[in-house]
N, C-alpha and C. Protein backbone atom coordinates (compact mmCIF):
# COMPACT_ATOMS: atom_id res chain seq x y z
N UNK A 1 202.26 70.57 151.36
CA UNK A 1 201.46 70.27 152.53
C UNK A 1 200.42 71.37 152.75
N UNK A 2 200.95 72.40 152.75
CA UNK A 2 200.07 73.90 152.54
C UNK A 2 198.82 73.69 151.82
N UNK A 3 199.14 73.51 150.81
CA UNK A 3 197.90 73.40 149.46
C UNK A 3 196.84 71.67 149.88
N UNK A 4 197.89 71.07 150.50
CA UNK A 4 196.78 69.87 150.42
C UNK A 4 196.21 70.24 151.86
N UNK A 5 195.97 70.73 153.20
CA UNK A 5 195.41 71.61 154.30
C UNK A 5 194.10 72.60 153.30
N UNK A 6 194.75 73.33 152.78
CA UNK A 6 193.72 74.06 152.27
C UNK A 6 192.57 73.40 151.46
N UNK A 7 192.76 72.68 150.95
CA UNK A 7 192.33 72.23 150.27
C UNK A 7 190.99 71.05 150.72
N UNK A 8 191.70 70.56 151.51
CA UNK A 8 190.66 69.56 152.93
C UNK A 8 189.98 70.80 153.29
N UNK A 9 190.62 71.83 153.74
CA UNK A 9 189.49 72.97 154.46
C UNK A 9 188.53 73.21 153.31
N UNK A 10 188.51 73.71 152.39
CA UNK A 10 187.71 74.03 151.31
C UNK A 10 186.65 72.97 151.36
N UNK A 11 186.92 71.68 150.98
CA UNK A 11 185.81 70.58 150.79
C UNK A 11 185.42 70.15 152.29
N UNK A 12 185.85 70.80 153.36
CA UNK A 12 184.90 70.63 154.27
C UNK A 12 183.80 71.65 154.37
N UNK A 13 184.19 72.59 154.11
CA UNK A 13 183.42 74.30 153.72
C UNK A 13 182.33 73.87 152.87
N UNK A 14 182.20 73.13 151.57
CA UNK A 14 181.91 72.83 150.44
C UNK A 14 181.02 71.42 150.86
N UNK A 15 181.07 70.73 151.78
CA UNK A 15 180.15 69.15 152.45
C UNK A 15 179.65 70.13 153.50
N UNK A 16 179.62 71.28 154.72
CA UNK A 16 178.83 71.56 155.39
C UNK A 16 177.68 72.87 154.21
N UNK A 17 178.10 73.47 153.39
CA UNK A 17 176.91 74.00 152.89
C UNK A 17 176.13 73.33 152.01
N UNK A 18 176.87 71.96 151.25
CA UNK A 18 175.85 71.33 150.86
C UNK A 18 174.76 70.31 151.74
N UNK A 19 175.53 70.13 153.01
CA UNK A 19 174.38 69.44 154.08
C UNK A 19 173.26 70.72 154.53
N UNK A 20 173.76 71.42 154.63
CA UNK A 20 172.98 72.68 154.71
C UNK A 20 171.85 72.93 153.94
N UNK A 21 172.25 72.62 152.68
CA UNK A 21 171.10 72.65 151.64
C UNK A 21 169.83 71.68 151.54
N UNK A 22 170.74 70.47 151.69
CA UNK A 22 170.02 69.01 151.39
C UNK A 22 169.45 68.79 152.64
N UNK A 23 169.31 69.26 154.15
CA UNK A 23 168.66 69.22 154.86
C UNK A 23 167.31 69.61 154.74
N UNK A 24 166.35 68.81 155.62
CA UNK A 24 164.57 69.00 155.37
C UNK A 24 164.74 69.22 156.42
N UNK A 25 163.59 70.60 155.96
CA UNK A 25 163.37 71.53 157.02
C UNK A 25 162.76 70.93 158.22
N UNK A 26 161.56 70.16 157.71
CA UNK A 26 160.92 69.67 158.90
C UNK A 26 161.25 68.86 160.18
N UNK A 27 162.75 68.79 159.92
CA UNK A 27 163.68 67.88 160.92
C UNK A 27 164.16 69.23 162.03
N UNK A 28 163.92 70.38 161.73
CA UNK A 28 164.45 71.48 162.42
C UNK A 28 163.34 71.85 163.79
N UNK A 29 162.72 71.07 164.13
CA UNK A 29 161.58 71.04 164.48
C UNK A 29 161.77 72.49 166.18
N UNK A 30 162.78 72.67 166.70
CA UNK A 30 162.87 73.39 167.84
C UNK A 30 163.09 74.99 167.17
N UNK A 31 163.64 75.11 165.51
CA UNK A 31 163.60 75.91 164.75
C UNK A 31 161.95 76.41 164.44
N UNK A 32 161.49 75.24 163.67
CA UNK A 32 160.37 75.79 162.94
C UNK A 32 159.24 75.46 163.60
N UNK A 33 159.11 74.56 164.49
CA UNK A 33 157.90 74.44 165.04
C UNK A 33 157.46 73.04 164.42
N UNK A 34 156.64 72.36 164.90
CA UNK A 34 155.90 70.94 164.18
C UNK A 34 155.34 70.92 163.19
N UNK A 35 155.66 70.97 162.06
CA UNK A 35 154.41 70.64 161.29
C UNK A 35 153.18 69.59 161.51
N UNK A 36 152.10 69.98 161.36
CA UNK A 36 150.95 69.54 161.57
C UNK A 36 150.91 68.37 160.78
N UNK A 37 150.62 68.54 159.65
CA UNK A 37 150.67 67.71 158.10
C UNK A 37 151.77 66.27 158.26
N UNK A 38 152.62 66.82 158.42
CA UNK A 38 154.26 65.81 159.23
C UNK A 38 153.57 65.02 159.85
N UNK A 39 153.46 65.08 160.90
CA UNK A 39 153.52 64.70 162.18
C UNK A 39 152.20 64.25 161.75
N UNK A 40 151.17 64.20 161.31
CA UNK A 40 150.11 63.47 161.20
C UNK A 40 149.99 62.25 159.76
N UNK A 41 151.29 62.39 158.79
CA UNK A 41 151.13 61.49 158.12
C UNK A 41 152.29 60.30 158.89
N UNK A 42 152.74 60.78 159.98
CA UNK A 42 154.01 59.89 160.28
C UNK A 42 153.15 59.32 161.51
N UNK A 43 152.22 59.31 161.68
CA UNK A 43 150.88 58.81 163.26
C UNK A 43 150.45 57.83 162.37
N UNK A 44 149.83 58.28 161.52
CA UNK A 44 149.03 57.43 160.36
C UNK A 44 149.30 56.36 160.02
N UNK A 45 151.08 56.53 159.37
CA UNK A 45 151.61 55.49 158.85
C UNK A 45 152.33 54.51 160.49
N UNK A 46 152.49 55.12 161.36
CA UNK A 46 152.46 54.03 162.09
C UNK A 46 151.34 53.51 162.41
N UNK A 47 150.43 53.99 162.79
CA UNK A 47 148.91 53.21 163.08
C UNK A 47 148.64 52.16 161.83
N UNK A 48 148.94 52.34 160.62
CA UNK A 48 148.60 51.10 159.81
C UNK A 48 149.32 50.09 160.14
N UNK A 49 150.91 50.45 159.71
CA UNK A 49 152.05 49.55 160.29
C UNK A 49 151.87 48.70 161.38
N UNK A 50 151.52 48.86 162.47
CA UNK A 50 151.35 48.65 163.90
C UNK A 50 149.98 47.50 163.70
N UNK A 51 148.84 48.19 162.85
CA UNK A 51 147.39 46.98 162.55
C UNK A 51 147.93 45.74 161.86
N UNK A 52 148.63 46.28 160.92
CA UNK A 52 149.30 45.31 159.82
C UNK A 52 149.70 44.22 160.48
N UNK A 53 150.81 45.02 161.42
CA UNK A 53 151.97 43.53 162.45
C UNK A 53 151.04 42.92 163.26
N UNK A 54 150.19 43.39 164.01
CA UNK A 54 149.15 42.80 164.95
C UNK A 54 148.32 41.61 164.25
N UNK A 55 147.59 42.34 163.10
CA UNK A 55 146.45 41.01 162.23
C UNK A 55 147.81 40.13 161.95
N UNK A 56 148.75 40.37 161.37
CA UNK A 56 149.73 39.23 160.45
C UNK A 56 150.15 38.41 161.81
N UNK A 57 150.48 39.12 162.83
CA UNK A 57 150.38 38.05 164.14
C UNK A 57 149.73 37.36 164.74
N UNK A 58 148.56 37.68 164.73
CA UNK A 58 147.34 36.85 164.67
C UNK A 58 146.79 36.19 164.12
N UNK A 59 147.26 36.00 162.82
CA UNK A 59 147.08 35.11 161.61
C UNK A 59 148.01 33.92 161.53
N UNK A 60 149.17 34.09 162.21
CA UNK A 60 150.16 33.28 161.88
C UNK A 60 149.69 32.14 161.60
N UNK A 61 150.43 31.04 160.82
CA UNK A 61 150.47 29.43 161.25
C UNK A 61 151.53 28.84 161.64
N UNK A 62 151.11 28.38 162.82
CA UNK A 62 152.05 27.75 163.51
C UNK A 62 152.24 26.14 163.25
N UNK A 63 151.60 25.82 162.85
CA UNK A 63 151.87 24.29 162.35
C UNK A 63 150.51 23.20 161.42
């Protein structure tokens, strides 16, 4: 029972430094501050998204 405890502890040790790793930075945002670049390709891509749904709604056929 000993060894299988330790052992869960270890691979939890072992899943928080690899989330640690595999985390993007730019999600740390109260850490690092906004990226500019970020935050302006993620405006962008909603502003197309957003034209896209609007014309394709306006296009519809309804019958």
């Amino acid at each position: 029972m000993k060894h299988m405890v330790q052992a869960l502890a270890a691979a939890g040790e072992l899943d928080c430094d690899l989330q640690r790793e595999l985390t993007y930075a730019g999600l740390r945002a109260a850490e690092n501050g906004f990226q500019v670049t970020d935050t302006g390709v993620l405006a962008a891509a909603a502003a197309v998204l957003i034209a896209v749904g609007t014309w394709r709604f306006r296009e519809r056929d309804l019958g």
